[in-house]
PDB file of N, CA and C in Angstrom:
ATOM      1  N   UNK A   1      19.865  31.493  77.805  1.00  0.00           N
ATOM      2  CA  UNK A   1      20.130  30.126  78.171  1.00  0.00           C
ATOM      3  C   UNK A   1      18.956  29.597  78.979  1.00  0.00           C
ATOM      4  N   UNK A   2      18.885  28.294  78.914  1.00  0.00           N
ATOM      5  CA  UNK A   2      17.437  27.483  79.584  1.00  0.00           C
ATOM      6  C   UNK A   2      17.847  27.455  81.126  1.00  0.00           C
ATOM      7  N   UNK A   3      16.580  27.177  82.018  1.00  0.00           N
ATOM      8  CA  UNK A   3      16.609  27.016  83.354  1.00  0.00           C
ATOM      9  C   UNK A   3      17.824  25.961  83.982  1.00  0.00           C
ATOM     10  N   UNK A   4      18.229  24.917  82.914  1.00  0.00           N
ATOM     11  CA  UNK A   4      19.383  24.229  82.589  1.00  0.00           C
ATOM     12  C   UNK A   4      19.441  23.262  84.183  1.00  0.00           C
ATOM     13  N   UNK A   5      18.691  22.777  84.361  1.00  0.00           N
ATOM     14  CA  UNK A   5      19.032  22.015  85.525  1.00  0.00           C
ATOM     15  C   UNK A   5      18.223  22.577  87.097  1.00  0.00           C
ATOM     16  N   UNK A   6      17.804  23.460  86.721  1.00  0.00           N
ATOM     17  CA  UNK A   6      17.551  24.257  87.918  1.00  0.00           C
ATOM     18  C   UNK A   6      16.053  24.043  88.698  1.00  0.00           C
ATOM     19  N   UNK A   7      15.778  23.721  89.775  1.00  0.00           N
ATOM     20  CA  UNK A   7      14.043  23.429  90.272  1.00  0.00           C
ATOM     21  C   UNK A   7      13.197  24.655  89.788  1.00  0.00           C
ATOM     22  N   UNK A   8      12.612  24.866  88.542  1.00  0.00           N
ATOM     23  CA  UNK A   8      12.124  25.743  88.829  1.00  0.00           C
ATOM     24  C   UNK A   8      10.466  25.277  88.835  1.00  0.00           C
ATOM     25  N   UNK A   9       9.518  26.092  89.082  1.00  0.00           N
ATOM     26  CA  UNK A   9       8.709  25.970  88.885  1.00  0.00           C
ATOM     27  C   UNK A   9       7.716  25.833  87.928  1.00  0.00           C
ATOM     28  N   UNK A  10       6.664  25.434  87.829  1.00  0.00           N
ATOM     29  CA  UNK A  10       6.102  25.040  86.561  1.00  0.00           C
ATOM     30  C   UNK A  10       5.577  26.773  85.424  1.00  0.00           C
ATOM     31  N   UNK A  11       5.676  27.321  85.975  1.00  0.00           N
ATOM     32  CA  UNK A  11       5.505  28.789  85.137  1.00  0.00           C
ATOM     33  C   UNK A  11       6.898  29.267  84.861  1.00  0.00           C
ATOM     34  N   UNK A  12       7.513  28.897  85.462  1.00  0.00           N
ATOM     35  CA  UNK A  12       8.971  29.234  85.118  1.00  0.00           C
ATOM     36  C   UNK A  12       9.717  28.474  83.980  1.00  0.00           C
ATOM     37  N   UNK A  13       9.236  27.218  83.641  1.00  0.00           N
ATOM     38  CA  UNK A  13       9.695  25.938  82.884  1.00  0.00           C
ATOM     39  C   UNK A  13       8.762  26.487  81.999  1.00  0.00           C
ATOM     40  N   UNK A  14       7.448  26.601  81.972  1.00  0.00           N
ATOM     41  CA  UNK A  14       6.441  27.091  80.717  1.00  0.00           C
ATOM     42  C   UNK A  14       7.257  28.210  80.012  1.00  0.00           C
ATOM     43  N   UNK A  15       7.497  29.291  80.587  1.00  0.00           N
ATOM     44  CA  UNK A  15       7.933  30.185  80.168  1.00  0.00           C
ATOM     45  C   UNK A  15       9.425  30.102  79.612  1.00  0.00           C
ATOM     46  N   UNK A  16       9.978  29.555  79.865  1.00  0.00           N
ATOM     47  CA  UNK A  16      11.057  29.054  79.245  1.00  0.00           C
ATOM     48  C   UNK A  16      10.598  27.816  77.953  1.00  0.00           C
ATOM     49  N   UNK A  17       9.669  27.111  78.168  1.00  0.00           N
ATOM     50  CA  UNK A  17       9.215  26.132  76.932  1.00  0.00           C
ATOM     51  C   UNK A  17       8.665  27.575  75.583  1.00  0.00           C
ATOM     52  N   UNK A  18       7.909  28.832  76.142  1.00  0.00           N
ATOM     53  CA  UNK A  18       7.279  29.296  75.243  1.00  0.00           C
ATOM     54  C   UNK A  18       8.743  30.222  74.734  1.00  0.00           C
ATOM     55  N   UNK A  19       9.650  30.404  75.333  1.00  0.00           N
ATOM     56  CA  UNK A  19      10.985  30.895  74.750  1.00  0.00           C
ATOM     57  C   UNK A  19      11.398  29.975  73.839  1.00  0.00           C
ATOM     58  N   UNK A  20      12.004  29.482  74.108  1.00  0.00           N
ATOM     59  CA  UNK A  20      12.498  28.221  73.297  1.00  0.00           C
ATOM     60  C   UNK A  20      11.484  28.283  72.156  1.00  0.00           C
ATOM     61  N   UNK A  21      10.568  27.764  72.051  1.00  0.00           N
ATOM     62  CA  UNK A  21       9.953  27.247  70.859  1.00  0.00           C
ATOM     63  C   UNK A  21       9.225  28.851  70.370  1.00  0.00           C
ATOM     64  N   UNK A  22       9.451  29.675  70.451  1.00  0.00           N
ATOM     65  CA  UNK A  22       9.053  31.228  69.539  1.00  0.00           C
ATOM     66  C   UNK A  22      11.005  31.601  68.951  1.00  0.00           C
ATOM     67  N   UNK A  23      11.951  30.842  69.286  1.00  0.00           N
ATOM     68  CA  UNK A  23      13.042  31.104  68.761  1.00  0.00           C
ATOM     69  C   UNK A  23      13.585  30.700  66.941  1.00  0.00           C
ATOM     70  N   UNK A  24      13.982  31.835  66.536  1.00  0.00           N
ATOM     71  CA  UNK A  24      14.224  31.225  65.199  1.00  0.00           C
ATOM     72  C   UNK A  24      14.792  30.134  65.171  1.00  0.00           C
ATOM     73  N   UNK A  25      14.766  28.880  63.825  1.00  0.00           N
ATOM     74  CA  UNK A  25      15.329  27.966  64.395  1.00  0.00           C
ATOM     75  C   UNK A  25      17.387  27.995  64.251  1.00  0.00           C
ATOM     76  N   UNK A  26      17.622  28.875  63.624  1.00  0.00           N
ATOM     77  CA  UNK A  26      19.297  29.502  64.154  1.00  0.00           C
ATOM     78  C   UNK A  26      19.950  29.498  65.330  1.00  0.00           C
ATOM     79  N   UNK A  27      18.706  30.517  65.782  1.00  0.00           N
ATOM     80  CA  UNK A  27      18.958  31.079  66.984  1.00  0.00           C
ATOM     81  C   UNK A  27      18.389  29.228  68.200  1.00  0.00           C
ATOM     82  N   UNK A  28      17.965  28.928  68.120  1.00  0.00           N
ATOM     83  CA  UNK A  28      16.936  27.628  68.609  1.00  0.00           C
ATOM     84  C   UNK A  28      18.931  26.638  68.761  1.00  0.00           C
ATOM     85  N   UNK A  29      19.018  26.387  67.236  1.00  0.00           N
ATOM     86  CA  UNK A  29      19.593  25.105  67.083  1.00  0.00           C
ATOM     87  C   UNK A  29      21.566  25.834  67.814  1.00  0.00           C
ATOM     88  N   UNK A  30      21.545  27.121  67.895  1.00  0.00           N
ATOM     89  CA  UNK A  30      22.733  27.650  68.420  1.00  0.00           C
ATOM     90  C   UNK A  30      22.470  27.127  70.082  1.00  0.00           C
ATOM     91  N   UNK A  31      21.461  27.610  70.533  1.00  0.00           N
ATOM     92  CA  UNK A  31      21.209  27.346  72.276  1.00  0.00           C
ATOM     93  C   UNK A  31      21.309  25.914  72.206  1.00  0.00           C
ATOM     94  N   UNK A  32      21.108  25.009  71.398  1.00  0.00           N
ATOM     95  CA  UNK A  32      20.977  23.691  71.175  1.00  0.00           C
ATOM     96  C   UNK A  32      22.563  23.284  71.604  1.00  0.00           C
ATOM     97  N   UNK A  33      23.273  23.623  71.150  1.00  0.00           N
ATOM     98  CA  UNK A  33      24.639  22.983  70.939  1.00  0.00           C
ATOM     99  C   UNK A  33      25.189  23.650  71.939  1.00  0.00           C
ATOM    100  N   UNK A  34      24.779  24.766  72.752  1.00  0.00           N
ATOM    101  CA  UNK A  34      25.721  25.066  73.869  1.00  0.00           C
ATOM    102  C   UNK A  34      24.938  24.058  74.637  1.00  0.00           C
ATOM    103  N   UNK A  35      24.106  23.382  74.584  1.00  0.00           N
ATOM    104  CA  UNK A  35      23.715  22.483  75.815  1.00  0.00           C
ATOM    105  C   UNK A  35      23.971  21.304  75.411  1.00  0.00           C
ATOM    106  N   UNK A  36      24.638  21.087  74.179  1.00  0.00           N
ATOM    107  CA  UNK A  36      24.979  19.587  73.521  1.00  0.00           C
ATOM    108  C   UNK A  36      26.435  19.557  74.369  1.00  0.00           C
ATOM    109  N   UNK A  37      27.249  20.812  73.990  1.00  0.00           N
ATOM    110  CA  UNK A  37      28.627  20.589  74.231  1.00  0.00           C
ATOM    111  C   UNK A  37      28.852  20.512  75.499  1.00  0.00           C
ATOM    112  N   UNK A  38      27.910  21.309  76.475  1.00  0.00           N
ATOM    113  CA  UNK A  38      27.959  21.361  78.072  1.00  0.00           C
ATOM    114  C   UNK A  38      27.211  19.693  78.453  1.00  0.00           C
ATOM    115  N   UNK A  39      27.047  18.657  77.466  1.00  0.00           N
ATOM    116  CA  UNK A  39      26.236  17.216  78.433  1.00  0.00           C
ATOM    117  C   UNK A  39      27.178  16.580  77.622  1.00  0.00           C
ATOM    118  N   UNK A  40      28.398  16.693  76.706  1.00  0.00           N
ATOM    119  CA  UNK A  40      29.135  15.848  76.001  1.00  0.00           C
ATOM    120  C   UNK A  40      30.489  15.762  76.858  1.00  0.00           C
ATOM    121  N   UNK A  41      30.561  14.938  77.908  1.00  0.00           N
ATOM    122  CA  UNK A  41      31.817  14.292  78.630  1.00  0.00           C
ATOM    123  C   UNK A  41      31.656  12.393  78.130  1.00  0.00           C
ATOM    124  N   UNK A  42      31.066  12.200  77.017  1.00  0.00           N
ATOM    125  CA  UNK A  42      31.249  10.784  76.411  1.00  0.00           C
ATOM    126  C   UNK A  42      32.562  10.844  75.622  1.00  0.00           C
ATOM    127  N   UNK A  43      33.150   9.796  75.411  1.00  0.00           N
ATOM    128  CA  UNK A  43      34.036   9.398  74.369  1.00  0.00           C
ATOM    129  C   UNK A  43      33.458   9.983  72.986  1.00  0.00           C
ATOM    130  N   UNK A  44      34.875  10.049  71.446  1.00  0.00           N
ATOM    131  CA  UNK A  44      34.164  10.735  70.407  1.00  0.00           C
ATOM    132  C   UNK A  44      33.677   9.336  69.911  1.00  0.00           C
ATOM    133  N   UNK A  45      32.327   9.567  69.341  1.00  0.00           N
ATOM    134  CA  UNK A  45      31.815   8.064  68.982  1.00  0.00           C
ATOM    135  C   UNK A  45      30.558   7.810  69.795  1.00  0.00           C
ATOM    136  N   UNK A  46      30.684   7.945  70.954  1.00  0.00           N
ATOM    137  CA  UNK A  46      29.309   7.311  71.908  1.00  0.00           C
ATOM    138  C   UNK A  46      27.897   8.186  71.358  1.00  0.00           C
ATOM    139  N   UNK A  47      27.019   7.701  72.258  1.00  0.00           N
ATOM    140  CA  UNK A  47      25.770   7.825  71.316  1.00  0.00           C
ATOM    141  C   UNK A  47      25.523   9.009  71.520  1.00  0.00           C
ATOM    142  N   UNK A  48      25.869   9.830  72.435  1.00  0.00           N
ATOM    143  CA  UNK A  48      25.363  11.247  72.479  1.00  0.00           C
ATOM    144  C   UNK A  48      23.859  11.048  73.290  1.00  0.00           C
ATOM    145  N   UNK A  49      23.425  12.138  73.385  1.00  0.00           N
ATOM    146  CA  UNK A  49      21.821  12.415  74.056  1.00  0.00           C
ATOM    147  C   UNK A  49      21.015  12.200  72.902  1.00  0.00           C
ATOM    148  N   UNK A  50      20.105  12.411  73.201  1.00  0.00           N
ATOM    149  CA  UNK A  50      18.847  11.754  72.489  1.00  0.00           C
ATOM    150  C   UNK A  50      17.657  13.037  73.357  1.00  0.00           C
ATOM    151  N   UNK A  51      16.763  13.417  72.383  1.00  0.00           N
ATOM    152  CA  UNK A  51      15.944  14.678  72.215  1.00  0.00           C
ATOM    153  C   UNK A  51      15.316  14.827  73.591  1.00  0.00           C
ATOM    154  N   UNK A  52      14.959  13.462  74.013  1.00  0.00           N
ATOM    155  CA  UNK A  52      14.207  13.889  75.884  1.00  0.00           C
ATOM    156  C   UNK A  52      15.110  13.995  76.558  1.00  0.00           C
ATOM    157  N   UNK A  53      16.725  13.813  76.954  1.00  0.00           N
ATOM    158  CA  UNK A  53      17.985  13.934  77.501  1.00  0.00           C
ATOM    159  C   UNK A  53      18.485  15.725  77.189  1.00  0.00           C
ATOM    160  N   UNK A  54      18.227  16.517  75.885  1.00  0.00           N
ATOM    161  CA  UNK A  54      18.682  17.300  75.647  1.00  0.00           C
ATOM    162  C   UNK A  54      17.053  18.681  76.104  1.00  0.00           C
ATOM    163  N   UNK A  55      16.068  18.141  76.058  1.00  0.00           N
ATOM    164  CA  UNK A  55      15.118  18.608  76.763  1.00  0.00           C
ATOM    165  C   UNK A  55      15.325  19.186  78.012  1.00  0.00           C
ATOM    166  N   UNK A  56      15.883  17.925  78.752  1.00  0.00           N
ATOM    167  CA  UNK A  56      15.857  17.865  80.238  1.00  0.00           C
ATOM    168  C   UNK A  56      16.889  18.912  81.024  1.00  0.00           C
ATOM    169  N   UNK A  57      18.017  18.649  79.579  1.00  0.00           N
ATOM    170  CA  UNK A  57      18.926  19.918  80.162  1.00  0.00           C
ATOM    171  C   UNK A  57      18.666  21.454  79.897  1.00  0.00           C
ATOM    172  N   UNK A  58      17.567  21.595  78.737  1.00  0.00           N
ATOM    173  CA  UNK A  58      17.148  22.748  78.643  1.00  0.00           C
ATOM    174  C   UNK A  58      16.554  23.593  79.585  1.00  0.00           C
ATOM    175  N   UNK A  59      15.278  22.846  79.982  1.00  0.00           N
ATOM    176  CA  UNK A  59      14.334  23.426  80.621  1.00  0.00           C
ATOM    177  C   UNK A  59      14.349  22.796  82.279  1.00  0.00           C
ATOM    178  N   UNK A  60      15.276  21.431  82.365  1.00  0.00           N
ATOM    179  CA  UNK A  60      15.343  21.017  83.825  1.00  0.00           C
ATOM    180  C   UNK A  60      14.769  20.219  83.917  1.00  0.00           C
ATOM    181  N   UNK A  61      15.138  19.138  85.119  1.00  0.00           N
ATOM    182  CA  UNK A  61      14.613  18.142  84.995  1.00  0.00           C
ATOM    183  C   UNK A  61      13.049  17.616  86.107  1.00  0.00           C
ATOM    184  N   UNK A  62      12.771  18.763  86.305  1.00  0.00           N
ATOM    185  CA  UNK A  62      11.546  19.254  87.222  1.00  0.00           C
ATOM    186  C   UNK A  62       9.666  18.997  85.706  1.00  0.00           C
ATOM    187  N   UNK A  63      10.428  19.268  85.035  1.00  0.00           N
ATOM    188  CA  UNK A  63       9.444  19.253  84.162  1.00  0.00           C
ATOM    189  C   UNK A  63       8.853  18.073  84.003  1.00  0.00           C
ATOM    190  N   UNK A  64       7.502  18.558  83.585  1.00  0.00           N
ATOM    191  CA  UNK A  64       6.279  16.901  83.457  1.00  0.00           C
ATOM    192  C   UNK A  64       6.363  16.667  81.711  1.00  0.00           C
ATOM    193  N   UNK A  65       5.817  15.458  81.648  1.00  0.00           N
ATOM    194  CA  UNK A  65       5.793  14.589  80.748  1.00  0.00           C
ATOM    195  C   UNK A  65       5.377  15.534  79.312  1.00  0.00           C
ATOM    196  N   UNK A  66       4.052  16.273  79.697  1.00  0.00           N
ATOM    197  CA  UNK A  66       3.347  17.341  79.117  1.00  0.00           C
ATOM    198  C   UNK A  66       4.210  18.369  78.399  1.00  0.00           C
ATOM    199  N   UNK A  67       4.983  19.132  79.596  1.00  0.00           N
ATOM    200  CA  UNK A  67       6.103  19.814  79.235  1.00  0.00           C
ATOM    201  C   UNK A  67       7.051  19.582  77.430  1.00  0.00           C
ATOM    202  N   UNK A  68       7.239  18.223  78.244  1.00  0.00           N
ATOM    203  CA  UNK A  68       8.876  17.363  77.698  1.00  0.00           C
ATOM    204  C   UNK A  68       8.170  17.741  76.258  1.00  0.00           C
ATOM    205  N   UNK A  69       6.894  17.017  75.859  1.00  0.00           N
ATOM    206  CA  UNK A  69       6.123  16.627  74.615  1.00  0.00           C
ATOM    207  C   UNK A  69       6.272  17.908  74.190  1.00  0.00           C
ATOM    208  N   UNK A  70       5.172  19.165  74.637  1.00  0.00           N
ATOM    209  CA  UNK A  70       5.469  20.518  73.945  1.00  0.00           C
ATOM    210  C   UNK A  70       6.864  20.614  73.354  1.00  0.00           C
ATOM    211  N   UNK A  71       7.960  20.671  73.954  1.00  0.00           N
ATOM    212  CA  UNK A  71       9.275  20.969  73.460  1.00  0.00           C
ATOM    213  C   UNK A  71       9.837  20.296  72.476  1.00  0.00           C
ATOM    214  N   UNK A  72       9.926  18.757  72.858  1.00  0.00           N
ATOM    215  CA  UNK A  72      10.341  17.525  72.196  1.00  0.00           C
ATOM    216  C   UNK A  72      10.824  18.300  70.525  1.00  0.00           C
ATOM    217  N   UNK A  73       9.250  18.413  69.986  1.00  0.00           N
ATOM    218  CA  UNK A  73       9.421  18.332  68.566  1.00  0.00           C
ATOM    219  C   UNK A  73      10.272  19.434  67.848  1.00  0.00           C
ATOM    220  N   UNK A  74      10.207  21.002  68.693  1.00  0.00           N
ATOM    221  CA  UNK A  74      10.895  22.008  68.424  1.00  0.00           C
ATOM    222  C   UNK A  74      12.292  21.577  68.436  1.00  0.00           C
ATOM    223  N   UNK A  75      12.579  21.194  69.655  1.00  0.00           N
ATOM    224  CA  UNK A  75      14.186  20.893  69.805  1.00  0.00           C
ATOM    225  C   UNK A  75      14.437  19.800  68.704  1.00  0.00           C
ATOM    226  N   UNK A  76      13.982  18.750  68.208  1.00  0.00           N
ATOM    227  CA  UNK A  76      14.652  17.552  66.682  1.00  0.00           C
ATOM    228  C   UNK A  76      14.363  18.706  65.882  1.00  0.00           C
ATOM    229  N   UNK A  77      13.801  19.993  65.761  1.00  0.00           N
ATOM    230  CA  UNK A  77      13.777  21.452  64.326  1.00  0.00           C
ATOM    231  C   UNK A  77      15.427  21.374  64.786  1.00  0.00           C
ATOM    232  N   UNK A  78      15.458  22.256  65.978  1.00  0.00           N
ATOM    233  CA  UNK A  78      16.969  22.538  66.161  1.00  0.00           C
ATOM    234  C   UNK A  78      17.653  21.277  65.788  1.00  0.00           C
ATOM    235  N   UNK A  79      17.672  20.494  66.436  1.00  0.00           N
ATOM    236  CA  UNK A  79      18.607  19.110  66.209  1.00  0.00           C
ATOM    237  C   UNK A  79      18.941  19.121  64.650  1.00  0.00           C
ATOM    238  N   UNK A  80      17.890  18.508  63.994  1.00  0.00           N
ATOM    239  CA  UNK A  80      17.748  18.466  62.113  1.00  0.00           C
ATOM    240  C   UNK A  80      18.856  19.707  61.185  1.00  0.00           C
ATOM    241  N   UNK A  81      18.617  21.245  62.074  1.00  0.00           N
ATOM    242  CA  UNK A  81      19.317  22.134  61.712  1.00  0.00           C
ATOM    243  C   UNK A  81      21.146  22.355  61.941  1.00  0.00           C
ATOM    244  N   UNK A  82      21.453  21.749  63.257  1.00  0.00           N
ATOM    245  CA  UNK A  82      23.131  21.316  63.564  1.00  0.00           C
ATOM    246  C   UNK A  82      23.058  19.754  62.704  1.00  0.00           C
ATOM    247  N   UNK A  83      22.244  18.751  62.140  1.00  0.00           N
ATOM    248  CA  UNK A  83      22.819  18.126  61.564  1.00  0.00           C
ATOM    249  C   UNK A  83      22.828  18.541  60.122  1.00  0.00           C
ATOM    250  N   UNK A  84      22.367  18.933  59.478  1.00  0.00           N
ATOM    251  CA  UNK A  84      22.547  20.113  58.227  1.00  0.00           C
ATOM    252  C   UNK A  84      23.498  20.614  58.502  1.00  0.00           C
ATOM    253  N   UNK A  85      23.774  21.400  59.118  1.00  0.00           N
ATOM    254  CA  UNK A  85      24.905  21.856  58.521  1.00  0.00           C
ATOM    255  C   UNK A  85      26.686  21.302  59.214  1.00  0.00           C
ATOM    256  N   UNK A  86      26.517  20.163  59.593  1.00  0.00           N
ATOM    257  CA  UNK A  86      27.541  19.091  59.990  1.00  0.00           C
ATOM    258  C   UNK A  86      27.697  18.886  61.216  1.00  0.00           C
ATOM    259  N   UNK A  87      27.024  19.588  62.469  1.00  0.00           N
ATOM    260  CA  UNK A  87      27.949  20.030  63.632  1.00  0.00           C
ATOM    261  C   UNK A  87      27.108  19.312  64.417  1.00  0.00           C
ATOM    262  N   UNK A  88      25.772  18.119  64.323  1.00  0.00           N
ATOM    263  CA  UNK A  88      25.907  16.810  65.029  1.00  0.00           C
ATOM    264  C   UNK A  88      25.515  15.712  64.203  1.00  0.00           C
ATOM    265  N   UNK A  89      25.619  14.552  64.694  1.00  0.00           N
ATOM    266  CA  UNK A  89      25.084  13.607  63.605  1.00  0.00           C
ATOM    267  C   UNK A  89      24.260  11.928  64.198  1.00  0.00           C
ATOM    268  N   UNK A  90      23.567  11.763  63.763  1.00  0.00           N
ATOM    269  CA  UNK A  90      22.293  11.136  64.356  1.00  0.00           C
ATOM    270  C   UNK A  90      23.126   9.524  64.607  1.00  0.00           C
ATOM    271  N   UNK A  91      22.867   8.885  66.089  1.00  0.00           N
ATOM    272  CA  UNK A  91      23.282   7.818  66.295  1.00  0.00           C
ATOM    273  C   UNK A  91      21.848   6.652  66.807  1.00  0.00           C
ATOM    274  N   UNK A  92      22.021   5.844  66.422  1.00  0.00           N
ATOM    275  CA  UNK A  92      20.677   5.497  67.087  1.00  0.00           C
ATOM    276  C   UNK A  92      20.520   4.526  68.027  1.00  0.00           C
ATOM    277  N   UNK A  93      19.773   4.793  69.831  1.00  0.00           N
ATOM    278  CA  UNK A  93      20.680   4.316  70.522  1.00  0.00           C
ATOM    279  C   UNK A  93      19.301   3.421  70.982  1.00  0.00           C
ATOM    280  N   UNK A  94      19.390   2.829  72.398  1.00  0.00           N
ATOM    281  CA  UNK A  94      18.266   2.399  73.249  1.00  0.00           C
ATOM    282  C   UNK A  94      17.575   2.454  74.385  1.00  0.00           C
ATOM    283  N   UNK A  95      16.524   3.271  74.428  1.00  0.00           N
ATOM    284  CA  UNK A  95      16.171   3.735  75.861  1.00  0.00           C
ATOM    285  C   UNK A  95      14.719   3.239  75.994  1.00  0.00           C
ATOM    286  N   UNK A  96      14.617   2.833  77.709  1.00  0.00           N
ATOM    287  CA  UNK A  96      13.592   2.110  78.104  1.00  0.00           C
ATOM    288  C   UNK A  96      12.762   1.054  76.792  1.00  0.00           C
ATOM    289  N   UNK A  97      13.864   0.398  76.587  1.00  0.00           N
ATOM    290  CA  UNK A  97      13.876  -1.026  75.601  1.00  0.00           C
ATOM    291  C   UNK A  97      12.732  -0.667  74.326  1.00  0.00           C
ATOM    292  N   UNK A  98      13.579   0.618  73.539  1.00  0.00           N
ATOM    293  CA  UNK A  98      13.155   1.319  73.019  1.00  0.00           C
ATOM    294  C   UNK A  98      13.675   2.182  72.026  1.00  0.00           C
ATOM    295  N   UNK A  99      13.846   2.464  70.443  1.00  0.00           N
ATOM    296  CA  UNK A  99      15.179   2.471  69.913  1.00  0.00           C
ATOM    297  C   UNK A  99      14.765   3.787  70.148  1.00  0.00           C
ATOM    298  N   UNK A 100      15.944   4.847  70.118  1.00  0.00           N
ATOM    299  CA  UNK A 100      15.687   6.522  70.072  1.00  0.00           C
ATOM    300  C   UNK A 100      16.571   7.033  69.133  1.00  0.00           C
ATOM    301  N   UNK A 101      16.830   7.952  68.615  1.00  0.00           N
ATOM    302  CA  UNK A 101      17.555   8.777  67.918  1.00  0.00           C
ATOM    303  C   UNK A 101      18.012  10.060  68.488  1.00  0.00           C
ATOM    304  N   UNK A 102      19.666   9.652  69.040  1.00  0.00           N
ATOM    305  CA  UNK A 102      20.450  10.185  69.564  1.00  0.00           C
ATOM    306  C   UNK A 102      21.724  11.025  69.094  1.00  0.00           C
ATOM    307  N   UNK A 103      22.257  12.643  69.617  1.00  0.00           N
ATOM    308  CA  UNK A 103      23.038  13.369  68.486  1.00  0.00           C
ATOM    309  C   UNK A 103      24.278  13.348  69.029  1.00  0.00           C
ATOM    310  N   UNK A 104      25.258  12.914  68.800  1.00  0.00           N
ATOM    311  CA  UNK A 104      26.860  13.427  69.185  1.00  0.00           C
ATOM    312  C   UNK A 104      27.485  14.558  68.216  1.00  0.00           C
ATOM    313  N   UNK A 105      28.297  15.086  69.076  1.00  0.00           N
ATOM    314  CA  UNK A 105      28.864  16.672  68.491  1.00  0.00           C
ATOM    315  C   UNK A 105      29.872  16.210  67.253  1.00  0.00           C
ATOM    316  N   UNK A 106      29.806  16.604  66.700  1.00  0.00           N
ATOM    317  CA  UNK A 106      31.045  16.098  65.041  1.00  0.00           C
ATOM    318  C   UNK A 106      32.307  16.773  65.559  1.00  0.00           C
ATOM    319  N   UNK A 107      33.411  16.556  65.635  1.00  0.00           N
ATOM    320  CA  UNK A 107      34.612  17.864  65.607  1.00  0.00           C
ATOM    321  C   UNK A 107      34.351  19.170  64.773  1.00  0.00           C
ATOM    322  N   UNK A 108      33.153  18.842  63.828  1.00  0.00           N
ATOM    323  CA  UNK A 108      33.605  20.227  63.000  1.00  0.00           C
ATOM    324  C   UNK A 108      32.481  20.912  64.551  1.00  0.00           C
ATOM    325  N   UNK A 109      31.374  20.142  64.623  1.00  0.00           N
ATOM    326  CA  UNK A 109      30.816  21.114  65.965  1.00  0.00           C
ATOM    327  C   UNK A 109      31.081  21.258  67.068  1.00  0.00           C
ATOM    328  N   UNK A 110      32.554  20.929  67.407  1.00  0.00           N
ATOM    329  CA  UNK A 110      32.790  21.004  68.431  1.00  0.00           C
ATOM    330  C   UNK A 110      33.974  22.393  67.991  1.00  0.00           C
ATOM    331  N   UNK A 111      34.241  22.273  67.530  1.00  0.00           N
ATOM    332  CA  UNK A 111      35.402  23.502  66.643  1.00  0.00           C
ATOM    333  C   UNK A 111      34.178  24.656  66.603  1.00  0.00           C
ATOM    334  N   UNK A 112      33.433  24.730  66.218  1.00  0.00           N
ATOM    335  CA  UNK A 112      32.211  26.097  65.837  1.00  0.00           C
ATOM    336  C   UNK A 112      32.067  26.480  67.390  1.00  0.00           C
ATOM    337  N   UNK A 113      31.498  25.246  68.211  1.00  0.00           N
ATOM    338  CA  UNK A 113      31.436  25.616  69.444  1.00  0.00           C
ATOM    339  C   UNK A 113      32.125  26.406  70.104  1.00  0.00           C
ATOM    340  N   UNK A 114      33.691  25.916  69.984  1.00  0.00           N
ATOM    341  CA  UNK A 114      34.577  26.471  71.073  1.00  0.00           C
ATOM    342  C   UNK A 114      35.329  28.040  70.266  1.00  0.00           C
ATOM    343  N   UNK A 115      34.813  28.223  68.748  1.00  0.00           N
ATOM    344  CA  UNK A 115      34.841  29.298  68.382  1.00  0.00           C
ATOM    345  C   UNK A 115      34.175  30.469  68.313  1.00  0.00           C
ATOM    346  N   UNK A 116      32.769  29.914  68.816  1.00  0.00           N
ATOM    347  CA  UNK A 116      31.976  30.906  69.090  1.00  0.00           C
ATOM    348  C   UNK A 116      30.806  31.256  67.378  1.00  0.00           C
ATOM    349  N   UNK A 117      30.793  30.366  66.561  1.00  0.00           N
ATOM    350  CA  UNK A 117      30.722  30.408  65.069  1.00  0.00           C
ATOM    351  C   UNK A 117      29.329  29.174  64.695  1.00  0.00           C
ATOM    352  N   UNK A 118      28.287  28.733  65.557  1.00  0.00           N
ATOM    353  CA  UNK A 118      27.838  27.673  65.494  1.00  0.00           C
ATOM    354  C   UNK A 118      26.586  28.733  64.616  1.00  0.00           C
ATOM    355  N   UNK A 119      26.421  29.675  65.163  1.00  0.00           N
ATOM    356  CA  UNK A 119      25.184  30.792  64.501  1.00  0.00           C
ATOM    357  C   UNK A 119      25.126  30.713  63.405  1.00  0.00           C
ATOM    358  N   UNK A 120      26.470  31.463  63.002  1.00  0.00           N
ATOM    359  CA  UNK A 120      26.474  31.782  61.441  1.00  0.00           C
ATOM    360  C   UNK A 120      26.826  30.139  61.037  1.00  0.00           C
ATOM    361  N   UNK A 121      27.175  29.481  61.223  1.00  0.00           N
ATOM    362  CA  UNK A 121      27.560  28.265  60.236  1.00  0.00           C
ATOM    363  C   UNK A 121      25.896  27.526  60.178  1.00  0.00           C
ATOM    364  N   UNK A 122      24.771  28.013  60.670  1.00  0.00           N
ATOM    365  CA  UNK A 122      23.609  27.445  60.701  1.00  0.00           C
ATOM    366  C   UNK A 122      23.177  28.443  60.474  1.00  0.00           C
ATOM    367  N   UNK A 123      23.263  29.795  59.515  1.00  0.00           N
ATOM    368  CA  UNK A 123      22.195  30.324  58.769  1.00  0.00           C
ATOM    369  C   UNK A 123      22.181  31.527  59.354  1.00  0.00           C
TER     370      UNK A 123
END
């Protein structure tokens, strides 16, 4: 699991960015959705997080801009991979007057989640 909120330091956040992104993307888009389902207290429907929101909970929100970018693109691999195979689905929302592309959990991924089954249903 990622530093998830935690101050860490910038070798500590690296090292967690070079985890993350050397992860298959299975294994990638599974850690993905335990941090989707742990930031999803929205209504079913709302826009969900959006890829620098789901970043932030990975690796923490201590991380620089630099950071965010390295990760960014790995995590929409994971993202792309839970929407394949149903368990989020792309909403598109608005941040800093700015459109983004944001994921909410489907019931079927919220069911995989709380079954423990998000792995194998992504490969």
């Amino acid at each position: 699991m990622g530093v998830f909120g935690r101050k860490g330091d910038e070798a500590e956040i690296r090292a967690e960015i070079d985890r993350l992104s050397s992860l298959a993307l299975n294994d990638l888009a599974s850690e993905i959705m335990d941090t989707l389902v742990a930031m999803d207290d929205l209504p079913r429907g709302a826009r969900g997080p959006d890829d620098y929101e789901v970043v932030d909970a990975m690796i923490g929100r201590k991380s620089t801009s630099a950071d965010k970018l390295d990760l960014v693109g790995v995590i929409a691999e994971g993202l792309q991979v839970l929407e394949h195979a149903g368990l989020v689905y792309p909403v598109v929302g608005l941040r800093n007057q700015s459109y983004s592309m944001n994921y909410a959990v489907t019931r079927a991924g919220a069911a995989a989640a709380a079954a423990g089954t998000v792995r194998q249903l992504v490969g």
